[in-house]
C-alpha atoms as a PDB file:
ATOM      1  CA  UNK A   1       1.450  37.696  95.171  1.00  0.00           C
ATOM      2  CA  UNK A   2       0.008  40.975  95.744  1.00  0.00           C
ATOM      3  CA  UNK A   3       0.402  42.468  99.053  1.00  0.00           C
ATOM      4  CA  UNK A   4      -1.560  46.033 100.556  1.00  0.00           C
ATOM      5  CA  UNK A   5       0.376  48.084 103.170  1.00  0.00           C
ATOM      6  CA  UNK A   6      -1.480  50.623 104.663  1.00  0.00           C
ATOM      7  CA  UNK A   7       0.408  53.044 107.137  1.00  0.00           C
ATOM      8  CA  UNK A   8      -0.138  55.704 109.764  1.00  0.00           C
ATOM      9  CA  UNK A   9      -3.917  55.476 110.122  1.00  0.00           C
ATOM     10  CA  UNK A  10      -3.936  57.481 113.736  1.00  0.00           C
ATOM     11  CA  UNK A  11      -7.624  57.441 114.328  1.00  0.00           C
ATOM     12  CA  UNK A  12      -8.837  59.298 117.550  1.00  0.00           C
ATOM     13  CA  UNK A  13     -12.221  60.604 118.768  1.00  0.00           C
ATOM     14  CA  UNK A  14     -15.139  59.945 116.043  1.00  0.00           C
ATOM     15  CA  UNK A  15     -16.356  63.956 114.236  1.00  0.00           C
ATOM     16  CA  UNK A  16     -12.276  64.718 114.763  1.00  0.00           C
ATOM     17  CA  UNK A  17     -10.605  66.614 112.353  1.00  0.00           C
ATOM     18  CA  UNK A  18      -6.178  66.265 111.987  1.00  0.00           C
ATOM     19  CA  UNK A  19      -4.975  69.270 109.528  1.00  0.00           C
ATOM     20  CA  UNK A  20      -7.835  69.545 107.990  1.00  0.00           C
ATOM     21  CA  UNK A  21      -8.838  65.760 107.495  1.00  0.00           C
ATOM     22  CA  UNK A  22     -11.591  63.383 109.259  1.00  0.00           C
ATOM     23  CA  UNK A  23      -9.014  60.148 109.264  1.00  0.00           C
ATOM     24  CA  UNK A  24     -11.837  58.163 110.295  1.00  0.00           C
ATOM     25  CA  UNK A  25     -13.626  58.845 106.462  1.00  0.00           C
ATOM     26  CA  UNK A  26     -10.280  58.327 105.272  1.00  0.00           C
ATOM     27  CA  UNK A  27     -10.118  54.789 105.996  1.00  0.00           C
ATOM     28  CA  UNK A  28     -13.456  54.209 105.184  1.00  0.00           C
ATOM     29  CA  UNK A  29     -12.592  55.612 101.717  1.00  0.00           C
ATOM     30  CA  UNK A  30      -9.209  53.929 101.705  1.00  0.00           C
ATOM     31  CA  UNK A  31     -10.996  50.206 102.439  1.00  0.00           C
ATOM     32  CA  UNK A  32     -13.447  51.133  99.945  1.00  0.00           C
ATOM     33  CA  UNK A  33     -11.122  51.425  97.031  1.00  0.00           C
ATOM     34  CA  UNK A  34      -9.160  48.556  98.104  1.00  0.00           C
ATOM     35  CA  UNK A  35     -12.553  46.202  97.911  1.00  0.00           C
ATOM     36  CA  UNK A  36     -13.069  47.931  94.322  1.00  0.00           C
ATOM     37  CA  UNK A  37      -9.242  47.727  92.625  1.00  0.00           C
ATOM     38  CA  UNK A  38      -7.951  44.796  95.015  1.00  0.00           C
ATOM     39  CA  UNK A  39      -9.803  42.542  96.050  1.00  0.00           C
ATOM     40  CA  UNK A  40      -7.606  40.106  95.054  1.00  0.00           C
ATOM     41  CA  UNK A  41      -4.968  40.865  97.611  1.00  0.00           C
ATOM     42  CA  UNK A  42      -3.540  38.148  99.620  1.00  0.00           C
ATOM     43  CA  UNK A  43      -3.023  40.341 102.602  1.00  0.00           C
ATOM     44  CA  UNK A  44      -3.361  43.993 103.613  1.00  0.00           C
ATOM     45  CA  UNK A  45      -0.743  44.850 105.826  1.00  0.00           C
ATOM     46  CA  UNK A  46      -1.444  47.825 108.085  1.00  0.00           C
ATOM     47  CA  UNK A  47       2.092  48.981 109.665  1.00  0.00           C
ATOM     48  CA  UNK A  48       1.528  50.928 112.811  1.00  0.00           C
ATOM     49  CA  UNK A  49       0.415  54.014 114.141  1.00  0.00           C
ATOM     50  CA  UNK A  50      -3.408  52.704 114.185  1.00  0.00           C
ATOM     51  CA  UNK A  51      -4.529  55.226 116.137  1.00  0.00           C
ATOM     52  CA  UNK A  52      -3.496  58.661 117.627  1.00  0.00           C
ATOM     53  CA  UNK A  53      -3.647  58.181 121.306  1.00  0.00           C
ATOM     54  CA  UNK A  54      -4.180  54.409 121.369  1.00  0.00           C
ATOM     55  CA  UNK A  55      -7.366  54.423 123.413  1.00  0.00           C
ATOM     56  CA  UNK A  56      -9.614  51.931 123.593  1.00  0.00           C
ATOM     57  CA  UNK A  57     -12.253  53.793 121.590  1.00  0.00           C
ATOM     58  CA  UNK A  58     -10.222  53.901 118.798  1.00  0.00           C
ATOM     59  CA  UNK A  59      -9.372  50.561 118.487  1.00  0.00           C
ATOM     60  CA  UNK A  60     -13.442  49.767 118.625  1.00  0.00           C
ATOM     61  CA  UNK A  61     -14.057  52.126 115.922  1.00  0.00           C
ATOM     62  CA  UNK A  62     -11.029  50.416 113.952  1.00  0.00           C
ATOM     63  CA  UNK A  63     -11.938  47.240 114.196  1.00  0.00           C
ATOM     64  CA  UNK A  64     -15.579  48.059 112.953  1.00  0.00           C
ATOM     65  CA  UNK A  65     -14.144  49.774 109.911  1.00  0.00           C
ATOM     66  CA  UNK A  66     -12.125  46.634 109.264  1.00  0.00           C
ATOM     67  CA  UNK A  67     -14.906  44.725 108.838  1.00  0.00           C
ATOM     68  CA  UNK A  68     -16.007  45.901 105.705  1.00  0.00           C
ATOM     69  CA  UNK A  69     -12.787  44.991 103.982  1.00  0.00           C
ATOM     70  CA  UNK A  70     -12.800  42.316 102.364  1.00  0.00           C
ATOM     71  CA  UNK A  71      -8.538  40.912 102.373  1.00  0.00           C
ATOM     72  CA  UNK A  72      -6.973  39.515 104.952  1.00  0.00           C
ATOM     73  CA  UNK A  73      -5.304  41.531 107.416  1.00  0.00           C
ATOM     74  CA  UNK A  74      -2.554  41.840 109.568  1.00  0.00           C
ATOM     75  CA  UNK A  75      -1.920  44.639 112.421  1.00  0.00           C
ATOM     76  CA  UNK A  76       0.695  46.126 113.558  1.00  0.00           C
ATOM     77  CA  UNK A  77       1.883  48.695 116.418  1.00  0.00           C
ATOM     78  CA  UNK A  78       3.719  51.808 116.063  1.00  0.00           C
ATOM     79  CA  UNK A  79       4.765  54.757 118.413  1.00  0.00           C
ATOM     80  CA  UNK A  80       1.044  56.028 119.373  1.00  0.00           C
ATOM     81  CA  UNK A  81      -0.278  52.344 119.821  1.00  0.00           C
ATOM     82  CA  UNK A  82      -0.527  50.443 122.859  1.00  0.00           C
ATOM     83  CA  UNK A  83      -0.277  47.298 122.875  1.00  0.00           C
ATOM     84  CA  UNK A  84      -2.496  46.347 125.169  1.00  0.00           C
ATOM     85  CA  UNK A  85      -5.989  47.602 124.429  1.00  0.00           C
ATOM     86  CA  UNK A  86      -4.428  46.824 120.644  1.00  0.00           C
ATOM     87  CA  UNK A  87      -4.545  43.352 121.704  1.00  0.00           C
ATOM     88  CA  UNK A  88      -7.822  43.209 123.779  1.00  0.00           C
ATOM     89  CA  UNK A  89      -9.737  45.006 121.178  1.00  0.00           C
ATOM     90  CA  UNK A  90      -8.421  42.490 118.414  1.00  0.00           C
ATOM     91  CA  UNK A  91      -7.940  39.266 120.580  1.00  0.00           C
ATOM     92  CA  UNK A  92      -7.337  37.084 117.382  1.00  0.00           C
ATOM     93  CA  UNK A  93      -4.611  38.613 115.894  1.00  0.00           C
ATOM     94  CA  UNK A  94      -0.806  36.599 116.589  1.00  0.00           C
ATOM     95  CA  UNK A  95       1.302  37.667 119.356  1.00  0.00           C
ATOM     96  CA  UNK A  96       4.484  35.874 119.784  1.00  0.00           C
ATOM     97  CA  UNK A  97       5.623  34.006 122.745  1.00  0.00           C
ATOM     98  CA  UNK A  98       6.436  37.116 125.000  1.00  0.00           C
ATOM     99  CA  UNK A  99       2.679  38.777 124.266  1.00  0.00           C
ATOM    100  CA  UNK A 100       4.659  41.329 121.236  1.00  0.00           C
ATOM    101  CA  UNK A 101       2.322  41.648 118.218  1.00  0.00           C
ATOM    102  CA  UNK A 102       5.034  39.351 115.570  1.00  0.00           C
ATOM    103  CA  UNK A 103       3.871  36.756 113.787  1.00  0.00           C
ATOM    104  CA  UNK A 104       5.187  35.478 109.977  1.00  0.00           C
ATOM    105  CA  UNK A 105       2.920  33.793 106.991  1.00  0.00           C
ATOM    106  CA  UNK A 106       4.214  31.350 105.052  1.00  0.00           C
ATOM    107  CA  UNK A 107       3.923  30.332 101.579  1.00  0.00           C
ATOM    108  CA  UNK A 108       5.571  27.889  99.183  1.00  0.00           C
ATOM    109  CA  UNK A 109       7.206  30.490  97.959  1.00  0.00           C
ATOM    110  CA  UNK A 110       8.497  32.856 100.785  1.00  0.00           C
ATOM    111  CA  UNK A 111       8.135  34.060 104.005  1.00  0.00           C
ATOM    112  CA  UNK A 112       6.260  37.794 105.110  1.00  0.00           C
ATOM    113  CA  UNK A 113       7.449  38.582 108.748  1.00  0.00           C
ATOM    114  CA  UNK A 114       5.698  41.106 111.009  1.00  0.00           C
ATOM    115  CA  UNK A 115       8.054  42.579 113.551  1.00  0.00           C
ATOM    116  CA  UNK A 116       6.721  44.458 116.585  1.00  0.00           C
ATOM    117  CA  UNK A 117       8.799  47.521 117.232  1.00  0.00           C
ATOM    118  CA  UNK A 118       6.713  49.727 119.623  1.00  0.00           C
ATOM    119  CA  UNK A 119       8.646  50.801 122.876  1.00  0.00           C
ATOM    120  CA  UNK A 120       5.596  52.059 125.093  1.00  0.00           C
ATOM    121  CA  UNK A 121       5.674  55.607 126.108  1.00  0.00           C
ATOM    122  CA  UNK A 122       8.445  56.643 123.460  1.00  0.00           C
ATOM    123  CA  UNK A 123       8.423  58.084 119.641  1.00  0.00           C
ATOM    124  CA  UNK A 124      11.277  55.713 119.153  1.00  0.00           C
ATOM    125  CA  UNK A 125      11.268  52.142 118.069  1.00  0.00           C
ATOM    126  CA  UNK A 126      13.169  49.389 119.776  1.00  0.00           C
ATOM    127  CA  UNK A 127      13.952  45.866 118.950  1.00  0.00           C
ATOM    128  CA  UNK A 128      14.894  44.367 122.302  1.00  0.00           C
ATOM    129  CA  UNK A 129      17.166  40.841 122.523  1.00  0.00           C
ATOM    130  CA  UNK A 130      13.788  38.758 122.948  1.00  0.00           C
ATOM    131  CA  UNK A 131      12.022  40.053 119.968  1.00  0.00           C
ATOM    132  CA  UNK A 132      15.263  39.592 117.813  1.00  0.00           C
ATOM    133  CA  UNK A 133      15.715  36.419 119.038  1.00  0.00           C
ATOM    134  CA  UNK A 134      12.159  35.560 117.435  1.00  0.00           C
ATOM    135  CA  UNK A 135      13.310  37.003 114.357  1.00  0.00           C
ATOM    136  CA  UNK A 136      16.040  34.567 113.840  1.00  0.00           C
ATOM    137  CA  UNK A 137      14.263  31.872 114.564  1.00  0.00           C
ATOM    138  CA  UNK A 138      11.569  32.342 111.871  1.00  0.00           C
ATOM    139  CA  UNK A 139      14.388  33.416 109.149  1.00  0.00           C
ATOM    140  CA  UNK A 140      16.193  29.720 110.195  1.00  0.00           C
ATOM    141  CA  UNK A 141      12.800  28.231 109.423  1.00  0.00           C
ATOM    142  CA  UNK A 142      12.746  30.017 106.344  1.00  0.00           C
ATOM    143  CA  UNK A 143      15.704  27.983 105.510  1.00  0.00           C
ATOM    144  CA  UNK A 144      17.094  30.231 102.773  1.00  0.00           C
ATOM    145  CA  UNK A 145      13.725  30.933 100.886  1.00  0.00           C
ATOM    146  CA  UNK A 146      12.981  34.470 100.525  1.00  0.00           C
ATOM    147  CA  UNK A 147      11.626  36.654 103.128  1.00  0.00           C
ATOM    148  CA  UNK A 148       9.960  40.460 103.326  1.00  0.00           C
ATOM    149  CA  UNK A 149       9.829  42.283 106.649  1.00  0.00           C
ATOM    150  CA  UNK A 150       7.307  44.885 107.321  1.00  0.00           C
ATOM    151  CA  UNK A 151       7.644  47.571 110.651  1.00  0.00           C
ATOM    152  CA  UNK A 152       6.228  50.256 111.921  1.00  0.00           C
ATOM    153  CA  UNK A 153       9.922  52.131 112.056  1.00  0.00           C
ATOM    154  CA  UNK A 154      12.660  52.697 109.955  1.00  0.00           C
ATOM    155  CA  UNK A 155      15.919  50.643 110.757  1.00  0.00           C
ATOM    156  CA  UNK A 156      17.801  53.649 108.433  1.00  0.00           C
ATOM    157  CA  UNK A 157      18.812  57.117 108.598  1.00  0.00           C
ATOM    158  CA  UNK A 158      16.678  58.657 106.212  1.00  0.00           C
ATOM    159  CA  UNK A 159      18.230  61.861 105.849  1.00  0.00           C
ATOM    160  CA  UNK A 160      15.396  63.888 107.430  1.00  0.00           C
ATOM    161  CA  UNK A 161      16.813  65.850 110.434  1.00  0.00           C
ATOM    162  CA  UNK A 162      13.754  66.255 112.312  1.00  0.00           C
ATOM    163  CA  UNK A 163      12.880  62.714 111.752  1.00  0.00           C
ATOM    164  CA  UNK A 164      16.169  60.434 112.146  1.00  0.00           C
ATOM    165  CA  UNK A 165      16.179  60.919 115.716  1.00  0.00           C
ATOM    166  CA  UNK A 166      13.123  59.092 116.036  1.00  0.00           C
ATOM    167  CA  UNK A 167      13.911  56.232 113.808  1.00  0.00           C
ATOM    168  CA  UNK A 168      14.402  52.468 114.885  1.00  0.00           C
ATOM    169  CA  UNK A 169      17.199  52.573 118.158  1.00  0.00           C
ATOM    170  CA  UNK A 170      20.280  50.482 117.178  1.00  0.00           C
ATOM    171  CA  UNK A 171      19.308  49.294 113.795  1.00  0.00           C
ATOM    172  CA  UNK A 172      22.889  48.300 113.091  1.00  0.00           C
ATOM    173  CA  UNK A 173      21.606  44.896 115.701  1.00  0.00           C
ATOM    174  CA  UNK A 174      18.503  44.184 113.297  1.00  0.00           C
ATOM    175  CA  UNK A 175      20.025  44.864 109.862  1.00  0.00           C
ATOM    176  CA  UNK A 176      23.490  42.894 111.333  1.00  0.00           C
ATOM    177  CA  UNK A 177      20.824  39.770 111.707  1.00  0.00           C
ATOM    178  CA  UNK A 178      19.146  40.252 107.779  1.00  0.00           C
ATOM    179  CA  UNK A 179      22.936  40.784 106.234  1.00  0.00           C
ATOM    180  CA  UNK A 180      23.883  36.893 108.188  1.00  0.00           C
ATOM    181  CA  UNK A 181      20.739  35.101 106.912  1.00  0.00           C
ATOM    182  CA  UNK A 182      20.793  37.556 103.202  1.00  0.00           C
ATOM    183  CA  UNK A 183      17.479  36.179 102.515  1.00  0.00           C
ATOM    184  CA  UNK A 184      15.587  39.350 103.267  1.00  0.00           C
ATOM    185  CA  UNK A 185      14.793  40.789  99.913  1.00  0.00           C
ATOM    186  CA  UNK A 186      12.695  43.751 101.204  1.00  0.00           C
ATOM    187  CA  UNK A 187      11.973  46.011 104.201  1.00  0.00           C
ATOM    188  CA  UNK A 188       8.231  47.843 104.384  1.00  0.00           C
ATOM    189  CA  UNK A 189       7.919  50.589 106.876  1.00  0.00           C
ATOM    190  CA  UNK A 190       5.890  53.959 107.587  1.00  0.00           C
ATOM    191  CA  UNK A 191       6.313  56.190 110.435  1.00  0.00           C
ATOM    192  CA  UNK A 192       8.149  59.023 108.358  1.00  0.00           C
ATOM    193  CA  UNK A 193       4.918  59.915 106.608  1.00  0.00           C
ATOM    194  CA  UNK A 194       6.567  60.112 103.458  1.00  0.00           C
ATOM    195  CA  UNK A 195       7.118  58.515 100.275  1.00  0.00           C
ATOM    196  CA  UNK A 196      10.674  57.189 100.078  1.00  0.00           C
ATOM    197  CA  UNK A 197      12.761  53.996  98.574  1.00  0.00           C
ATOM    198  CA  UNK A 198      16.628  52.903  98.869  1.00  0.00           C
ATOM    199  CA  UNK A 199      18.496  50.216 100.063  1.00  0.00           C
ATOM    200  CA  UNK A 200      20.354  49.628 103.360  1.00  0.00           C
ATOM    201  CA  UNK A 201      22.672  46.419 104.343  1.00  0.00           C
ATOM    202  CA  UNK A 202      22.039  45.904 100.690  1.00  0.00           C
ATOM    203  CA  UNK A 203      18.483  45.557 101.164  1.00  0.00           C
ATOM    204  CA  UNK A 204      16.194  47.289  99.337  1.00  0.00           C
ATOM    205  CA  UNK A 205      13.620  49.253 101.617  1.00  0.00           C
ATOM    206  CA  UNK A 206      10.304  51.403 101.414  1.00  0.00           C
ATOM    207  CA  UNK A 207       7.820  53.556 103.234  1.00  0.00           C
ATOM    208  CA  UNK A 208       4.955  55.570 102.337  1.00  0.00           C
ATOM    209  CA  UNK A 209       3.085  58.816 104.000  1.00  0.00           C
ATOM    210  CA  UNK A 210      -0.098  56.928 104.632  1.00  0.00           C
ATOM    211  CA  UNK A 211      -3.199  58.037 105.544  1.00  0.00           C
ATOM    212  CA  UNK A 212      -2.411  60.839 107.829  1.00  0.00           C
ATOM    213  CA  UNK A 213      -0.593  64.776 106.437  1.00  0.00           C
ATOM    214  CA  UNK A 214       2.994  64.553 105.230  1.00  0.00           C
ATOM    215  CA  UNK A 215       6.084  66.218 107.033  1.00  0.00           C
ATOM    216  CA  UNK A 216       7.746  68.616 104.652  1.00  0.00           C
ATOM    217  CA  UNK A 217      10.610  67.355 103.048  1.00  0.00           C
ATOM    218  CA  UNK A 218      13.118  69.239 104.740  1.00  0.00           C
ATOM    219  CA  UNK A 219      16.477  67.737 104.351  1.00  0.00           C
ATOM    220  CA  UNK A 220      18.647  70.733 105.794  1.00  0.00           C
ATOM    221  CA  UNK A 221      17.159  71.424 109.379  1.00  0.00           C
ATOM    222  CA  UNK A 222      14.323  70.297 111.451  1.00  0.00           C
ATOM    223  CA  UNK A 223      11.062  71.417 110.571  1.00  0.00           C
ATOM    224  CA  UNK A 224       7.575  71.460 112.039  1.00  0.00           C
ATOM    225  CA  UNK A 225       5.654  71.734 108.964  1.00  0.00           C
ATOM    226  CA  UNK A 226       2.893  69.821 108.116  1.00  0.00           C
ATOM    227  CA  UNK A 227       1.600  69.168 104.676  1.00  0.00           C
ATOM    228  CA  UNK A 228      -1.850  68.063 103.860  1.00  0.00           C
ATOM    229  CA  UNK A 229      -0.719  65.792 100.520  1.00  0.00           C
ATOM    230  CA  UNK A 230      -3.229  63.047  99.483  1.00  0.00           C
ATOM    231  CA  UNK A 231      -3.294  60.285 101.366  1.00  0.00           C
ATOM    232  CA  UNK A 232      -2.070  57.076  99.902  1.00  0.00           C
ATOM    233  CA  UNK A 233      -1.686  53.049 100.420  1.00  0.00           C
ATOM    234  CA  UNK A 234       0.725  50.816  98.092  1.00  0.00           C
ATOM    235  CA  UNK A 235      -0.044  47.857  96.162  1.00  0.00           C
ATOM    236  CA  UNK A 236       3.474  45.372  96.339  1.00  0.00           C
ATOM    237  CA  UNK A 237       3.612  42.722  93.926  1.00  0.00           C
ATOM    238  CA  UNK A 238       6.091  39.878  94.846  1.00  0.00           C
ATOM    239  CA  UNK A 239       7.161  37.651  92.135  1.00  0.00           C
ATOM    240  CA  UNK A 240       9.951  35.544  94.425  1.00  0.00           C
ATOM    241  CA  UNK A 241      10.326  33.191  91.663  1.00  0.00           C
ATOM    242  CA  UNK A 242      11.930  35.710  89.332  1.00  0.00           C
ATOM    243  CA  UNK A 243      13.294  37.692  92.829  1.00  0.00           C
ATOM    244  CA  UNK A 244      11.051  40.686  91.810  1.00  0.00           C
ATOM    245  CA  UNK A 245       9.504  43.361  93.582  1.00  0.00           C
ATOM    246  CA  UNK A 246       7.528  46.071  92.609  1.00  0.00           C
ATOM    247  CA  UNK A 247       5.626  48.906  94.619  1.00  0.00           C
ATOM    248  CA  UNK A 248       2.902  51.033  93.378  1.00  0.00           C
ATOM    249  CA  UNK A 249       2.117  54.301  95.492  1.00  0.00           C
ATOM    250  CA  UNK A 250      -2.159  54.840  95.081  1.00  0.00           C
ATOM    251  CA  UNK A 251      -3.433  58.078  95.883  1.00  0.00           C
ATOM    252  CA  UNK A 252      -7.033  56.931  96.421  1.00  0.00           C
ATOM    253  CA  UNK A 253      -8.619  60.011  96.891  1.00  0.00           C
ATOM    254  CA  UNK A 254      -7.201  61.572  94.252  1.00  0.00           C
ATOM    255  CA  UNK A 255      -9.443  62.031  90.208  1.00  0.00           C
ATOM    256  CA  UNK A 256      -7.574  64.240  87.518  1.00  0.00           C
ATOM    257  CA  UNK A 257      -8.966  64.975  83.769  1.00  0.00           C
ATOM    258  CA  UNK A 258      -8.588  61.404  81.668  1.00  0.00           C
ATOM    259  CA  UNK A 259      -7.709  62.000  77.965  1.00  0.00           C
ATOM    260  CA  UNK A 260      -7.396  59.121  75.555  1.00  0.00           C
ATOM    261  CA  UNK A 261      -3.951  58.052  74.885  1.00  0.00           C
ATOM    262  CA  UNK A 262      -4.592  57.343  71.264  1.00  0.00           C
ATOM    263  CA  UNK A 263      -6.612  60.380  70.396  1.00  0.00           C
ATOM    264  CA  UNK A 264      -5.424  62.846  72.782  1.00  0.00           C
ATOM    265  CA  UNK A 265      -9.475  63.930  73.506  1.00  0.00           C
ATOM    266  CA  UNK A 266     -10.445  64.636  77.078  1.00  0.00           C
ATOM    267  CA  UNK A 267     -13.221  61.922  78.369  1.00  0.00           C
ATOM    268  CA  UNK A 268     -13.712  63.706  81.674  1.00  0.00           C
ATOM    269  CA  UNK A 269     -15.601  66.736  82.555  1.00  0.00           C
END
């Protein structure tokens, strides 16, 4: 199964420019090379922070540049969301029994579950009793068959001063629930607007900087620096069968010289 996961798209007013960068053309170019190279996806996962101020606008213009892509997809809230013009602007997509934006999809195979972490009005995430409780519930019905989380924030100290703070609120309650049902075999997640892998609970985990700049990796004090690095999406390939996971990082925008491997010639201008 190949899965897309697309992160941090914060689109605001339409002619805006971020750093340097029109993130509404971004997208555009992003869904563009995803129709090209994947087409073949069974879902492309977009994990929070749709938009920068989460006005209704936004979501408009978001929802028309969603349909020209051509895989499924599956929203998600993060920190500058809200939830509810999310939800009146895309009135199809699942919402769980207490209106949060969770919802799972099912295969033979394994389970993908989409956990809502926004807590309105703060950069933090939360995961409060109700939406945990939903949680379990879908990993019981998974009944031991292999399942992959994706969220907006990270449930792990990262190591990034200025970030951590920010992270997931008492991830210790969520990654306590994975470690009893140890069927989770992989956590997705943005926010951090960086590229980054490791494992936590035992459970391997990954994010990816996304569409909007990158923080500088600044690992010994907190920094307000803002690089503008390519923008990226990753392509995850799930083979549960053989309890494999693999994640490609695609800078989309980015075209450097092409040689042949066999000759050593450049083929590029």
């Amino acid at each position: 199964m190949k899965i897309i996961q697309v992160t941090d798209v914060h689109l605001g007013r339409q002619g805006e420019r971020r750093y340097g960068a029109d993130l509404h053309q971004r997208l555009a170019s992003c869904i563009a090379h995803i129709n090209a190279h994947h087409a073949d996806a069974t879902l492309c996962v977009f994990t929070g922070d749709l938009t920068e101020t989460g006005a209704p606008e936004s979501y408009a213009d978001l929802r028309a540049a969603l349909s020209t892509l051509s895989v499924p997809w599956r929203l998600l809230p993060g920190n500058h969301d809200r939830r509810a013009n999310l939800v009146a602007a895309f009135p199809e997509i699942p919402l769980d029994e207490n209106g949060f934006v969770q919802s799972a999809h099912q295969t033979a195979d394994e389970v993908l579950l989409f956990l809502d972490c926004l807590a309105e009005g703060r950069v933090e995430g939360e995961l409060c009793d109700r939406r945990l409780a939903w949680l379990e519930a879908r990993l019981e019905e998974a009944a031991g068959r292999p399942a992959y989380v994706f969220m907006h924030h990270p449930p792990v100290a990262l190591g990034l001063p200025q970030l951590d703070p920010l992270a997931l609120e008492q991830p210790e309650r969520l990654l306590g629930l994975l470690r009893r049902h140890g069927n989770v075999r992989h956590i997705f997640f943005g926010h951090v607007h960086r590229d980054i892998a490791g494992t936590v609970a035992g459970i391997p985990f990954s994010a990816q900087r996304g569409l909007h700049a990158r923080f500088e990796l600044a690992l010994d004090r907190s920094s307000e620096i803002v690089e503008q690095a390519p923008p990226s999406y990753t392509v995850i390939l799930i083979d549960s069968a053989n309890e494999h996971v693999v994640v490609h990082g695609c800078d989309f925008l980015e075209q450097w010289p092409i040689y042949s491997a066999e000759t050593g010639e450049r083929l590029t201008a």
